[in-house]
Protein backbone atom coordinates (compact mmCIF):
# COMPACT_ATOMS: atom_id res chain seq x y z
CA UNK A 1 -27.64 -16.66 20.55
CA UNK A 2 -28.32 -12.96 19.59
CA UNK A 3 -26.25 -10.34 19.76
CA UNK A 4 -26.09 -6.19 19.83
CA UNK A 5 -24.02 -3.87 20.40
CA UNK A 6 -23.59 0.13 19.67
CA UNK A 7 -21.61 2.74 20.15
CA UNK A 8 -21.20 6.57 20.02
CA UNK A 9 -17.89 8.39 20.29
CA UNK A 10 -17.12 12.58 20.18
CA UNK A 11 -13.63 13.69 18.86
CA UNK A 12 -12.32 17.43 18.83
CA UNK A 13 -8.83 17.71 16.96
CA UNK A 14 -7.47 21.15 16.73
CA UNK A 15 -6.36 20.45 13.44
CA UNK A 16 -9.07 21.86 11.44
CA UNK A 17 -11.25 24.68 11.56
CA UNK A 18 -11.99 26.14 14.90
CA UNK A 19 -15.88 25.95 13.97
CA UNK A 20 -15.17 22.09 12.51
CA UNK A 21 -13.39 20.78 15.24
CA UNK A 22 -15.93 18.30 16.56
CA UNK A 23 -16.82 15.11 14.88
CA UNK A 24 -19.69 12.63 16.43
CA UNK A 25 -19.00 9.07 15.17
CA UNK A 26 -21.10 6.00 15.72
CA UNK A 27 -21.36 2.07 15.02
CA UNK A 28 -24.40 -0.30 15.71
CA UNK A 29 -23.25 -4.02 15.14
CA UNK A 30 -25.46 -7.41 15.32
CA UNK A 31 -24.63 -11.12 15.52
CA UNK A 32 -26.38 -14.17 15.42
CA UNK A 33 -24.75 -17.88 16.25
CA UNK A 34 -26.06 -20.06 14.14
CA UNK A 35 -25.20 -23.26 15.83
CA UNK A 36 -26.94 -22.41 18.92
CA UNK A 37 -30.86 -23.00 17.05
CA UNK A 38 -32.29 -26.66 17.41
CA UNK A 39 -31.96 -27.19 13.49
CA UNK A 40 -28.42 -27.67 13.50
CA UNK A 41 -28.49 -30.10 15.96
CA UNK A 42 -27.73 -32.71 13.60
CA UNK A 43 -24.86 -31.14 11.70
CA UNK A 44 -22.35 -32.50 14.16
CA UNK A 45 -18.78 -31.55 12.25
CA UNK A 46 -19.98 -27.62 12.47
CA UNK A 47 -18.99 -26.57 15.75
CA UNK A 48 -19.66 -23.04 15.77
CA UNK A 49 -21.30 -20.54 12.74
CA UNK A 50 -21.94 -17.22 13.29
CA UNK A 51 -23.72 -14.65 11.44
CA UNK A 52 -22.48 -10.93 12.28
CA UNK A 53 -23.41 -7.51 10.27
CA UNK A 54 -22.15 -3.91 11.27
CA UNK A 55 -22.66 -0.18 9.90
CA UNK A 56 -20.75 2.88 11.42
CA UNK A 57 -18.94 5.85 10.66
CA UNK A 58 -15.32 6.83 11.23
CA UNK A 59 -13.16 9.94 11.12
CA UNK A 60 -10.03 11.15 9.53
CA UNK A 61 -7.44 13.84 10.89
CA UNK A 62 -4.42 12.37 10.17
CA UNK A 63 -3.22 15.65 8.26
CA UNK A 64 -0.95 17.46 9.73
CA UNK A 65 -0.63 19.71 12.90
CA UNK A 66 -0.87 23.26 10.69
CA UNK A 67 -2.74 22.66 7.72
CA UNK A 68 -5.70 24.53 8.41
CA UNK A 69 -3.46 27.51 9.37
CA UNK A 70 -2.29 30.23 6.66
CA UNK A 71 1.63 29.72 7.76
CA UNK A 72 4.57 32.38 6.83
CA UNK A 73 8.42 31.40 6.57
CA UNK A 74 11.72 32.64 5.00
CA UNK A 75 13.14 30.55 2.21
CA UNK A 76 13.63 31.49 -1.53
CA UNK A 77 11.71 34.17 -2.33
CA UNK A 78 11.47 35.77 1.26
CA UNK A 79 13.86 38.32 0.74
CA UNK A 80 13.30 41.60 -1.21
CA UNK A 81 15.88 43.98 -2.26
CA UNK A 82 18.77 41.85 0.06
CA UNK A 83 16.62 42.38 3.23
CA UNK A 84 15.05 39.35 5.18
CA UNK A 85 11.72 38.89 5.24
CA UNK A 86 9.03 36.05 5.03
CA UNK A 87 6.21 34.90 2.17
CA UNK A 88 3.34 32.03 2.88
CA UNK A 89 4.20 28.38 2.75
CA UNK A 90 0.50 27.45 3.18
CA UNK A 91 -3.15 29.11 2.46
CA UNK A 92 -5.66 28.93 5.16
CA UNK A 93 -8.53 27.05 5.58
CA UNK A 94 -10.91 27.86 8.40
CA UNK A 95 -13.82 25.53 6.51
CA UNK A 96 -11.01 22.40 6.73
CA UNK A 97 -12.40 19.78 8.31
CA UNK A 98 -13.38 15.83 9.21
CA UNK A 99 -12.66 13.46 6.53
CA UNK A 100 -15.92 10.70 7.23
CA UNK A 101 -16.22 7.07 6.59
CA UNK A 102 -19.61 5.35 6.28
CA UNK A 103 -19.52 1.85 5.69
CA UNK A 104 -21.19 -1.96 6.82
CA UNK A 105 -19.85 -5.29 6.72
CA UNK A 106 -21.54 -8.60 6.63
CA UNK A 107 -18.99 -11.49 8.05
CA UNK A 108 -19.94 -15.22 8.69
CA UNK A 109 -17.59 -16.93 10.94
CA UNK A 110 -17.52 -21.00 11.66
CA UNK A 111 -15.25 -23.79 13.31
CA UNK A 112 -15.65 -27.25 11.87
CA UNK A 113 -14.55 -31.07 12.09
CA UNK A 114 -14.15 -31.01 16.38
CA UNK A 115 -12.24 -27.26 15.54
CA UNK A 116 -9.99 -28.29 13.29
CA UNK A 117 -10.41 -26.26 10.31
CA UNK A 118 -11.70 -22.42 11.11
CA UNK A 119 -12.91 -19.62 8.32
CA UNK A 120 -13.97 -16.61 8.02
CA UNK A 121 -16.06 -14.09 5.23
CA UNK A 122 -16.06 -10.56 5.59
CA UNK A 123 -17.81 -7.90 2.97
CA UNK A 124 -17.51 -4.47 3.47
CA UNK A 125 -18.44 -1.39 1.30
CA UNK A 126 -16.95 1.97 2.96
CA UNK A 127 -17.93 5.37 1.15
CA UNK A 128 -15.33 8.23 2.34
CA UNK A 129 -16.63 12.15 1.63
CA UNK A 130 -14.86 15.05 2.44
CA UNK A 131 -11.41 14.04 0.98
CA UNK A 132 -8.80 15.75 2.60
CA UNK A 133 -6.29 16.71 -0.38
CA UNK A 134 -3.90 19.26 -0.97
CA UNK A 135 -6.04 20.96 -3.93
CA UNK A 136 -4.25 22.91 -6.73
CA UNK A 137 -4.91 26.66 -7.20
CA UNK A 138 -4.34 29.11 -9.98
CA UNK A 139 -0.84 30.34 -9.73
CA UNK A 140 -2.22 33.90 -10.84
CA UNK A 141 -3.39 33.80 -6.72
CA UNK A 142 0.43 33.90 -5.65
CA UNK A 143 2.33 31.90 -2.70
CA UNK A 144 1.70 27.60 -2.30
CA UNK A 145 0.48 26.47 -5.22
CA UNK A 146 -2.24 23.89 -3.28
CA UNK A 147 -4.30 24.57 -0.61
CA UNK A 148 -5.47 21.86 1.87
CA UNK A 149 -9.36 21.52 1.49
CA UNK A 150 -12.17 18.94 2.25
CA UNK A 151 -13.09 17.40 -2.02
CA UNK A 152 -14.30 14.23 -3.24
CA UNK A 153 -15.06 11.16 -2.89
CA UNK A 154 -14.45 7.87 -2.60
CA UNK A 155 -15.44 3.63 -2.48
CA UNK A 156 -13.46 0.99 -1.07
CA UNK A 157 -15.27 -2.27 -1.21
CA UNK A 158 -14.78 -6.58 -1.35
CA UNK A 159 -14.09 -9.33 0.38
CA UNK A 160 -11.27 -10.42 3.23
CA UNK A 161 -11.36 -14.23 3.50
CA UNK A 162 -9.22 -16.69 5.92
CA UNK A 163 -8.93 -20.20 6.03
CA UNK A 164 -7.13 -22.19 8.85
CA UNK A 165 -6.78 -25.71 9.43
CA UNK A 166 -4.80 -28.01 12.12
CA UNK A 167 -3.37 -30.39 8.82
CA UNK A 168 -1.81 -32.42 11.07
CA UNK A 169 -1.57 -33.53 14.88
CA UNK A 170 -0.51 -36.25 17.17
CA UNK A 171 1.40 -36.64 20.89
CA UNK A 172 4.47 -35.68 19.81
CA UNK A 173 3.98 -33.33 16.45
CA UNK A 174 1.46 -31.00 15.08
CA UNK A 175 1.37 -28.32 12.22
CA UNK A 176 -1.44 -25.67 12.06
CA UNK A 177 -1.89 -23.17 8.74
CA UNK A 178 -3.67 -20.61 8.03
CA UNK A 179 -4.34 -18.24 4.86
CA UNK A 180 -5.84 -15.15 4.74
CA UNK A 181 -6.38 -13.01 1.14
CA UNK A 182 -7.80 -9.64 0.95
CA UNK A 183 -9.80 -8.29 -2.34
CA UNK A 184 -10.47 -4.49 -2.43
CA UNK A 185 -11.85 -2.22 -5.58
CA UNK A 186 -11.05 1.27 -4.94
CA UNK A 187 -12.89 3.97 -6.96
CA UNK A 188 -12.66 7.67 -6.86
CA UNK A 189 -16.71 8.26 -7.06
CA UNK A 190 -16.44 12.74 -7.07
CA UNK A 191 -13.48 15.18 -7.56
CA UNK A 192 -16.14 18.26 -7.88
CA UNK A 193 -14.72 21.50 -9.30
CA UNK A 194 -11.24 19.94 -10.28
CA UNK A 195 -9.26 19.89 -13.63
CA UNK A 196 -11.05 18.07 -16.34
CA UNK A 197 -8.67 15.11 -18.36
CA UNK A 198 -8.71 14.63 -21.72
CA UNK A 199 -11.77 12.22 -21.36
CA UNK A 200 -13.95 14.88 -19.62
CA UNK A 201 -13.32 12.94 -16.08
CA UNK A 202 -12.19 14.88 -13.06
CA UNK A 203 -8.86 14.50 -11.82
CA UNK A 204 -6.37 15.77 -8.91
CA UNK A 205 -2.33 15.06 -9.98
CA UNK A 206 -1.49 13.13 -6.80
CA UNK A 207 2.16 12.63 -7.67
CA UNK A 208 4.18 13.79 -11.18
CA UNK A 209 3.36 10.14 -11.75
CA UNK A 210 0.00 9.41 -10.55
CA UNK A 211 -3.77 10.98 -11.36
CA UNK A 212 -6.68 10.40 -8.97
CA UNK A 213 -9.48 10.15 -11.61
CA UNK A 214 -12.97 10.03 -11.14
CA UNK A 215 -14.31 6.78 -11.97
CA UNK A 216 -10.88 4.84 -11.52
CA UNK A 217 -8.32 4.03 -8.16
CA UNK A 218 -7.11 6.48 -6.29
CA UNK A 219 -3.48 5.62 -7.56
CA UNK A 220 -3.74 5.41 -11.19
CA UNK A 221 -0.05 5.67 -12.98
CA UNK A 222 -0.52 8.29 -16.24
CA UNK A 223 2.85 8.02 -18.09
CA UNK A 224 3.98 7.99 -21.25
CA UNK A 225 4.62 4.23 -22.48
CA UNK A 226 7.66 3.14 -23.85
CA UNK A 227 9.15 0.52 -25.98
CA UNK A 228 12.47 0.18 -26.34
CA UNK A 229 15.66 0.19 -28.18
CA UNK A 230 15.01 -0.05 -32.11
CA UNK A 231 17.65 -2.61 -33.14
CA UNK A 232 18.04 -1.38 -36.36
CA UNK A 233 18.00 2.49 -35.79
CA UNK A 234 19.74 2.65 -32.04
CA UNK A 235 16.64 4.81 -31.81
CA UNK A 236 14.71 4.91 -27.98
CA UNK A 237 10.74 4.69 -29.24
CA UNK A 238 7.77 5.53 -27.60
CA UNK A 239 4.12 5.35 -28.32
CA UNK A 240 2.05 8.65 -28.82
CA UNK A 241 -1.44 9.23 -28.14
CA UNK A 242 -2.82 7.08 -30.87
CA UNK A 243 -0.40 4.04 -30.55
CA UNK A 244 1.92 5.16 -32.99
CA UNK A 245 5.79 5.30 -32.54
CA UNK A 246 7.39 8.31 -31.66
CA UNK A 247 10.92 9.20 -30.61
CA UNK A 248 9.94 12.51 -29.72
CA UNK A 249 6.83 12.22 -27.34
CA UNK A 250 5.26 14.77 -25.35
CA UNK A 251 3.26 15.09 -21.88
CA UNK A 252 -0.06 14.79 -24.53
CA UNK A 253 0.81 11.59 -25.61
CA UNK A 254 0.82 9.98 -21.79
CA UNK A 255 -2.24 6.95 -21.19
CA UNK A 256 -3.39 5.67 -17.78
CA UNK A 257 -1.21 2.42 -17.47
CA UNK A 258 -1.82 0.65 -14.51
CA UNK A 259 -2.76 1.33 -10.64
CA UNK A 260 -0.51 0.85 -7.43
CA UNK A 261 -4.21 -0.80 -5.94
CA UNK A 262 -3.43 -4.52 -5.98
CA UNK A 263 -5.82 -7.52 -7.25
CA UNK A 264 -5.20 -8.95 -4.06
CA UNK A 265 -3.02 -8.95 -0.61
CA UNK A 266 -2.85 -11.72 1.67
CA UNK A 267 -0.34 -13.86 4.33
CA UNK A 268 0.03 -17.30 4.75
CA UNK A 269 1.33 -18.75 8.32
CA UNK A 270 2.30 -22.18 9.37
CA UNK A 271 3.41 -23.47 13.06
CA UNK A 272 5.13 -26.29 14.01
CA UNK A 273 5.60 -28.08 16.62
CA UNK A 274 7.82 -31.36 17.76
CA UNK A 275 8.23 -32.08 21.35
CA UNK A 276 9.99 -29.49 22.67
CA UNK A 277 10.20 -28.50 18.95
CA UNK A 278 8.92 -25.18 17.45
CA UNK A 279 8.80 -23.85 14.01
CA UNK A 280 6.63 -20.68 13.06
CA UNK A 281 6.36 -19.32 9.44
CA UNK A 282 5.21 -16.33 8.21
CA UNK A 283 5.18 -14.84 4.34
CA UNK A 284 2.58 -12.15 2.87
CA UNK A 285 2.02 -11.55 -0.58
CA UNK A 286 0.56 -8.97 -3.10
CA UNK A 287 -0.32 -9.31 -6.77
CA UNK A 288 -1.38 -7.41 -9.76
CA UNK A 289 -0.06 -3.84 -8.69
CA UNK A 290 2.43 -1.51 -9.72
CA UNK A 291 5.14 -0.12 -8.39
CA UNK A 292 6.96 3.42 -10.41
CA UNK A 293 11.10 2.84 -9.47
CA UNK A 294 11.56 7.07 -9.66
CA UNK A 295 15.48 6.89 -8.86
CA UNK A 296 15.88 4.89 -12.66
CA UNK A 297 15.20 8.29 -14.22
CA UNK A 298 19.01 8.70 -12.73
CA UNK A 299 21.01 5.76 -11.94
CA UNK A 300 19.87 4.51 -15.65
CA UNK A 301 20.20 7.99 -17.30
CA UNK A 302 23.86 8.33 -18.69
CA UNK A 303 23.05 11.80 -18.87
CA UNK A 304 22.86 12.14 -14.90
CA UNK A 305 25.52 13.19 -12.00
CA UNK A 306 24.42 9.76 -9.88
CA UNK A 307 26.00 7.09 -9.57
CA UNK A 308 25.19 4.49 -12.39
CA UNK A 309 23.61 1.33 -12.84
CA UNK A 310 25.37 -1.53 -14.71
CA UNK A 311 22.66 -1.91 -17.15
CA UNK A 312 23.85 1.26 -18.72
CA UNK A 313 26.87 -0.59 -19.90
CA UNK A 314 24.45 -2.60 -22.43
CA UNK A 315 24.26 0.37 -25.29
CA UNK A 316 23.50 0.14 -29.13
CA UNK A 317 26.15 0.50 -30.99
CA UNK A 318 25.64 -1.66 -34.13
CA UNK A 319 22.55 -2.94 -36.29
CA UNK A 320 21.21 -5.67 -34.86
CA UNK A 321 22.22 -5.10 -31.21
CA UNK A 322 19.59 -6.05 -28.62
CA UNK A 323 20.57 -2.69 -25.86
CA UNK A 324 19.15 -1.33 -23.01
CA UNK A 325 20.56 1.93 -23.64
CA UNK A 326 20.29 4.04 -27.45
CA UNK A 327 23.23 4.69 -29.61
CA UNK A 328 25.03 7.81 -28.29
CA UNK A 329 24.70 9.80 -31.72
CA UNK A 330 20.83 9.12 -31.33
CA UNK A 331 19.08 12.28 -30.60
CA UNK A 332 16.98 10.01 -28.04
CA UNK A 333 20.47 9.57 -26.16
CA UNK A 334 19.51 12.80 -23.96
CA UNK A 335 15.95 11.48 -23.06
CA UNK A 336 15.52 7.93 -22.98
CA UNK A 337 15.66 7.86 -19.04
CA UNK A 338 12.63 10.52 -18.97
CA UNK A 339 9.89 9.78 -16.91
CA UNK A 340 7.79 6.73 -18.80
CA UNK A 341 6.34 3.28 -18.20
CA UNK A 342 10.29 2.54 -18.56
CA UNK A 343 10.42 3.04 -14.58
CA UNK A 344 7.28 1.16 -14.10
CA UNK A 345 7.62 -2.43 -12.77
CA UNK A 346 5.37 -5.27 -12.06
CA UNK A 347 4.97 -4.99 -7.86
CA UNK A 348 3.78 -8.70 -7.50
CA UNK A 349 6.32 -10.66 -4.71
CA UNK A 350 5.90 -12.86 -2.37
CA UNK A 351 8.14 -12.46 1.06
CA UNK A 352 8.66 -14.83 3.99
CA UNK A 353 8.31 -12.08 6.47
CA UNK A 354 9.54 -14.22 9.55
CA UNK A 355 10.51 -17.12 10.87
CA UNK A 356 11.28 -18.07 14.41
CA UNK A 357 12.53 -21.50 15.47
CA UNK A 358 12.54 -22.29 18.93
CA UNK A 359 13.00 -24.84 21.82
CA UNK A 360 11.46 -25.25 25.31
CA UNK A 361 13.23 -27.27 27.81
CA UNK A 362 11.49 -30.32 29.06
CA UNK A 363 9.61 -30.02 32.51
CA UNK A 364 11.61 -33.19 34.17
CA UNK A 365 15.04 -31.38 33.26
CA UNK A 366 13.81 -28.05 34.80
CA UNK A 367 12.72 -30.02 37.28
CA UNK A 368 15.67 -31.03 38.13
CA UNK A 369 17.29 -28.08 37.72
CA UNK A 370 15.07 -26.76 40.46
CA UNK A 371 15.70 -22.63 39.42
CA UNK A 372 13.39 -22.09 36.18
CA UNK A 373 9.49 -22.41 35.47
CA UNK A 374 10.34 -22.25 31.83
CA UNK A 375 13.50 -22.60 29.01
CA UNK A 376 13.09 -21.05 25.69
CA UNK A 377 15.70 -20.93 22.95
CA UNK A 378 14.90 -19.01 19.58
CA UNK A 379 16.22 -17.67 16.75
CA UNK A 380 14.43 -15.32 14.69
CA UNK A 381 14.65 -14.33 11.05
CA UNK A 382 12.93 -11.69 8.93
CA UNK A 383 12.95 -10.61 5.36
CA UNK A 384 14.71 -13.66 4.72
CA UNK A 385 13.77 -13.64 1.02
CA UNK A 386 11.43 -12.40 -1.46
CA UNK A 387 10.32 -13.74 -5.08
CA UNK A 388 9.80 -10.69 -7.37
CA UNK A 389 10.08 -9.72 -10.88
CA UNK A 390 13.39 -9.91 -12.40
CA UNK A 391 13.96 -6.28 -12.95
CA UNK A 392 13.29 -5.30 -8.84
CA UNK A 393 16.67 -6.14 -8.27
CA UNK A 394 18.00 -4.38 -5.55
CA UNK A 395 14.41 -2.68 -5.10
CA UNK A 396 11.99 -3.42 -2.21
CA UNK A 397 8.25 -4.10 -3.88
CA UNK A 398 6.73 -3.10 -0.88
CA UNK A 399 8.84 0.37 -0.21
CA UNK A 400 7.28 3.33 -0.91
CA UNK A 401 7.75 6.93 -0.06
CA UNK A 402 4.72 8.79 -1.15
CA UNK A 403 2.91 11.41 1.26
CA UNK A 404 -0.02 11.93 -0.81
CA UNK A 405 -3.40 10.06 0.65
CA UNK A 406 -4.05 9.92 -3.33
CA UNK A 407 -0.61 8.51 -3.91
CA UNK A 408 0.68 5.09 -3.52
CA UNK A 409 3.80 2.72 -5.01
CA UNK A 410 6.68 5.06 -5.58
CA UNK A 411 10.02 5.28 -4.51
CA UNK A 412 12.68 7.51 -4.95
CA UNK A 413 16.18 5.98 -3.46
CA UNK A 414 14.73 4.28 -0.36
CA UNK A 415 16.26 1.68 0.88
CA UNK A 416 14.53 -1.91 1.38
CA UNK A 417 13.75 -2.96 4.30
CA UNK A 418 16.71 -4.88 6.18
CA UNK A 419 17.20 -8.79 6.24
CA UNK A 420 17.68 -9.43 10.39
CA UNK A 421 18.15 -12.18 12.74
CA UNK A 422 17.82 -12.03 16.52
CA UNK A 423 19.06 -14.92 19.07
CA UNK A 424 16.89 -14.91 22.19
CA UNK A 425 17.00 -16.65 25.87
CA UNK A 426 13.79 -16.36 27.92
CA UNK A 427 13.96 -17.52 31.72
CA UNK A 428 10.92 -18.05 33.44
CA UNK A 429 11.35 -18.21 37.77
């Protein structure tokens, strides 16, 4: 009916300092089933309801083998005078070290209606200190420009809720579904000592793209925003810092625009099952993020030695003319494609991840048969297709390529995940 449990754990990673190697890391956790007191005797159609809560702390040293390390190598610069020679490619950090997680989580768990439908409620609220970022530093100081260092802080909190019910069932057929949706607010809470924004707020430049700001999501986009094609100029148009138009702006005039955090993630399965029948379906979703498309500063720059996309065949060239590209005489010719909300898309989709169809022998044929416990026949598909916003064509929603732990939703050239199918036999003696 009750229920406790705790533990303690001791890590040493000789990835950070060699006096901050060791991290102690703990969790206490405590449950209660509800449907084991005498009250809820009566409430036949809940079969089980459980009450859990937890609290514990975590660690982080997922950064590298060498970043604590002040590191020397050859590359431009090394030389002097024609001779070989080395300069630092990163700044030591003896202080470097765990980046901790302290956070609870209150779930309550149930099966109802004989254990046909199941759900489940979780809220957490983690608080990470001792951000491990790659910092800037004055270029005045010489060699890297960043230096790997323990700053900040941040919240991750909401609610992870799944649903699952047995629709329908007989003797011969039967098809079970399930939903699960995930809700998370992310919010940079301290960035001490860093670059101030225009606001006053604290900030670290995750990507050329992306600010980490204090008091927003650790992937906020801060671009410039851009309009369009001015029908009746040929004129590409921007907005400047006040929300006027510009066709000249500047790296002043760029506004936070969006975050790569989504509203919401989730999956939805469903299984299947006739006779010797089976049927298993899998899709996950995401919704309300964005994504920054990096390689459209080039395959949709006319300008650029890649190779081009169609859409730059769609150019002003009289009054009137609805283009994708401005007229060639416009002075905005040479820098429509620069970085902007232009790249930025809408990173919403919704993917059936797999599906597997499959078929067991019958027991009286392998009976018969006399070699084989067990028949099954299946055929497997995944990334079998994906509904996204019109202008991801071609580009995977869910690809990114981003190394920065500040950083999320950007892609530069990579390719989408690939559409397979595999055919399978298993034999069972």
């Amino acid at each position: 009916k009750y229920l406790l449990e705790g533990t303690v754990r001791r890590d040493q990673s000789s990835r950070f300092g060699v006096d901050n190697r060791n991290g102690t890391f703990y969790s206490v956790a405590a449950g209660w089933v509800i449907t084991d007191e005498s009250f809820m005797s009566n409430l036949d159609f809940i079969n089980r309801l459980k009450l859990s809560a937890s609290y514990g702390t975590a660690g982080n040293d997922r950064i590298g083998n060498f970043n604590s390390l002040g590191l020397y190598g050859s590359g431009v610069g090394a030389s002097y005078n024609g001779v070989s020679g080395s300069s630092p490619t990163s700044i030591s950090n003896p202080e470097l070290r765990w980046e901790l997680t302290k956070g609870y989580n209150i779930n309550i768990s149930g099966d109802l209606f004989n254990n046909r439908v199941n759900f489940s409620v979780d809220y957490y609220n983690n608080d990470t200190e001792d951000l491990i970022l790659n910092v800037p530093i004055p270029d005045e100081i010489g060699g890297p420009n960043t230096i790997t260092s323990n700053v900040g802080s941040l919240n991750n909190k909401g609610f992870d809720v799944q649903l699952g019910a047995t629709i329908l069932k007989s003797e011969d057929f039967s098809w079970y579904s399930s939903v699960n949706v995930g809700f998370n607010t992310n919010e940079i809470t301290s960035l001490p000592g860093q670059n101030l924004d225009e606001n006053g707020d604290e900030f670290i430049q995750s990507t050329s793209s992306q600010r980490a700001v204090k008091g927003r999501s650790v992937s906020e986009f801060y671009l410039i925003r851009y309009i369009g094609i001015n029908p009746v100029t040929g004129d590409a148009e921007w907005l400047n810092k006040d929300g006027n138009v510009t066709t000249a702006p500047t790296a002043d005039d760029r506004e936070y625009v969006g975050s790569a955090v989504p509203d919401y993630t989730g999956g939805w399965t469903n299984n299947f099952t006739y006779k010797g029948f089976e049927l298993s379906l899998f899709a996950n979703f995401s919704q309300g993020n964005k994504v920054y498309i990096d390689g459209l500063r080039f395959a949709e720059n006319p300008n650029s030695t890649f190779n081009k996309s169609r859409t730059l065949l769609n150019y002003w060239e009289n009054p009137g003319d609805e283009a994708y590209v401005p007229s060639a005489s416009s002075s905005t010719f040479a820098t429509f494609a620069q970085r902007s909300t232009s790249q930025l898309r809408d990173g919403s989709f919704f993917r059936l991840k797999n599906a597997t169809i499959a078929y067991n022998l019958p027991k009286k044929f392998l009976d018969k048969i006399g070699l084989f416990s067990g028949v099954r026949i299946f055929a497997t598909g995944t990334n079998l297709f994906t509904l996204k916003a019109d202008n991801l064509e071609g580009i995977d929603p869910e690809v990114t390529d981003v190394s920065s732990s500040l950083g999320q939703g950007e892609t530069f050239f990579t390719p989408p995940q690939s559409k397979s199918y595999t055919f399978g036999l298993r034999l069972n003696f």
